[in-house]
Protein backbone atom coordinates (compact mmCIF):
# COMPACT_ATOMS: atom_id res chain seq x y z
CA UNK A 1 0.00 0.00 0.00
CA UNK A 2 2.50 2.46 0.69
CA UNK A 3 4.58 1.30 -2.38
CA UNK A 4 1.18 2.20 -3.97
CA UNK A 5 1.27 5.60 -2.56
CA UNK A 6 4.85 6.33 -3.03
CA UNK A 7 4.47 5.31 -6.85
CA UNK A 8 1.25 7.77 -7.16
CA UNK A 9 2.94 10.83 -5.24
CA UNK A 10 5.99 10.49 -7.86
CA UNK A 11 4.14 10.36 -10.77
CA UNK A 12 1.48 13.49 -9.88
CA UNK A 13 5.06 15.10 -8.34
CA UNK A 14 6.36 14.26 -12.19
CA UNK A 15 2.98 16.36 -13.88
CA UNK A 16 3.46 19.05 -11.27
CA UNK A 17 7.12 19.68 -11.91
CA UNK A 18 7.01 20.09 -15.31
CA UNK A 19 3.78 22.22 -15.18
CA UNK A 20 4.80 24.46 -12.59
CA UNK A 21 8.59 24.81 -14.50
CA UNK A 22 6.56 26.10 -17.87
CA UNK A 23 4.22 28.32 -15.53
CA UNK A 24 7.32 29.99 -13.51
CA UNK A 25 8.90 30.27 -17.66
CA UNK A 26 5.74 31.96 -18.95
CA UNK A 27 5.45 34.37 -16.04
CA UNK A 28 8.71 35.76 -15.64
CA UNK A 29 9.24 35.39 -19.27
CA UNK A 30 12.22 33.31 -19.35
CA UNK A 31 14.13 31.93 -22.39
CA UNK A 32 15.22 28.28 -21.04
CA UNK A 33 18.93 29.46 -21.83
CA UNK A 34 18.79 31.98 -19.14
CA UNK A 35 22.15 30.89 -17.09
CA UNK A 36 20.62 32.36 -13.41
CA UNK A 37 17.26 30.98 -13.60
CA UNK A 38 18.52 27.24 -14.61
CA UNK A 39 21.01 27.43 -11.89
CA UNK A 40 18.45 28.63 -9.77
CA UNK A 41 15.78 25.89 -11.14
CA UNK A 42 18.26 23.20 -10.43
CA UNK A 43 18.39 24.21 -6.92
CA UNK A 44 15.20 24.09 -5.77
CA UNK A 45 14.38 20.88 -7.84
CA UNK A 46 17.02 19.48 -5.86
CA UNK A 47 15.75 20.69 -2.75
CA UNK A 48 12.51 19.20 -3.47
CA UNK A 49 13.99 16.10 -4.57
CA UNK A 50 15.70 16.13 -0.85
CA UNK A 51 12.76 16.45 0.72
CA UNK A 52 10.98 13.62 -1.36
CA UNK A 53 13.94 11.32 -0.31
CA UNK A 54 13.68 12.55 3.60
CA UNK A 55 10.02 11.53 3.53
CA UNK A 56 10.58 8.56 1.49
CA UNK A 57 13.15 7.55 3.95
CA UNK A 58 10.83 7.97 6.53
CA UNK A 59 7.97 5.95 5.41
CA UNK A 60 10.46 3.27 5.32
CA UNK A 61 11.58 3.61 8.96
CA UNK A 62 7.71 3.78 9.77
CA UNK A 63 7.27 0.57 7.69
CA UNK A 64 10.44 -1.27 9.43
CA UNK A 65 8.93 -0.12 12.93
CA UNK A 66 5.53 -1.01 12.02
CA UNK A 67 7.14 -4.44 10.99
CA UNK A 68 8.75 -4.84 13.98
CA UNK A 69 6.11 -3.89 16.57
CA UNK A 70 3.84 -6.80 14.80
CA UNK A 71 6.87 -9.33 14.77
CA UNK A 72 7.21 -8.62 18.65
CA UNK A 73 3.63 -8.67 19.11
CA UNK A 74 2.91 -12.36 17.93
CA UNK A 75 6.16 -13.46 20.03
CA UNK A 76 4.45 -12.30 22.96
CA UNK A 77 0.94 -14.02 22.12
CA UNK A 78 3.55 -16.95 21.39
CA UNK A 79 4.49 -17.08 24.76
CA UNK A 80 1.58 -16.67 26.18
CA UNK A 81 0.14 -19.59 24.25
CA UNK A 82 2.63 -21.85 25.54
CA UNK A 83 2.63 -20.83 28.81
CA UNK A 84 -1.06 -21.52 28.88
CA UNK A 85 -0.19 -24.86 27.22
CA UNK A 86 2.33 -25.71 29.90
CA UNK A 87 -0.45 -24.63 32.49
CA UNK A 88 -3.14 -27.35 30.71
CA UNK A 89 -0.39 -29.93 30.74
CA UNK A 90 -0.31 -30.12 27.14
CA UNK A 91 3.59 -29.48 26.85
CA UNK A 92 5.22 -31.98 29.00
């Protein structure tokens, strides 16, 4: 599911980019050669493609912990199945 997500948010993040690059370009009236506003386009795409990577990282540790928390959960109903076992008898 959160693959699922991830793989939607980069594709609308995809449309956005390149819509809100031509919208900036049509405003300010641009020419795509322009040395300063490329430089400066390059930074903030890579600032928002540092951001995308933080959260993506995150989602992962979430995930993991998520992951984790369940694994430890059934080894504690684990135990507590066999002790009630032992209690019965039924584990000699």
């Amino acid at each position: 599911m959160i693959a699922e997500l991830l793989a939607q948010q980069q594709k609308a993040l995809a449309k956005n980019k390149h819509a809100k690059e031509l919208l900036s370009a049509y405003k300010a009236g641009l020419v795509g050669d322009d040395l300063a506003t490329a430089k400066a386009n390059a930074q903030r795409l890579m600032a928002k493609k540092q951001e995308e990577l933080e959260l993506v990282e995150e989602l992962r540790q979430r995930e993991e912990e998520a992951q984790q928390e369940s694994q430890s959960k059934l080894t504690e109903k684990e135990k507590e199945y066999l002790q009630w076992r032992r209690s019965q008898g039924l584990d000699r």
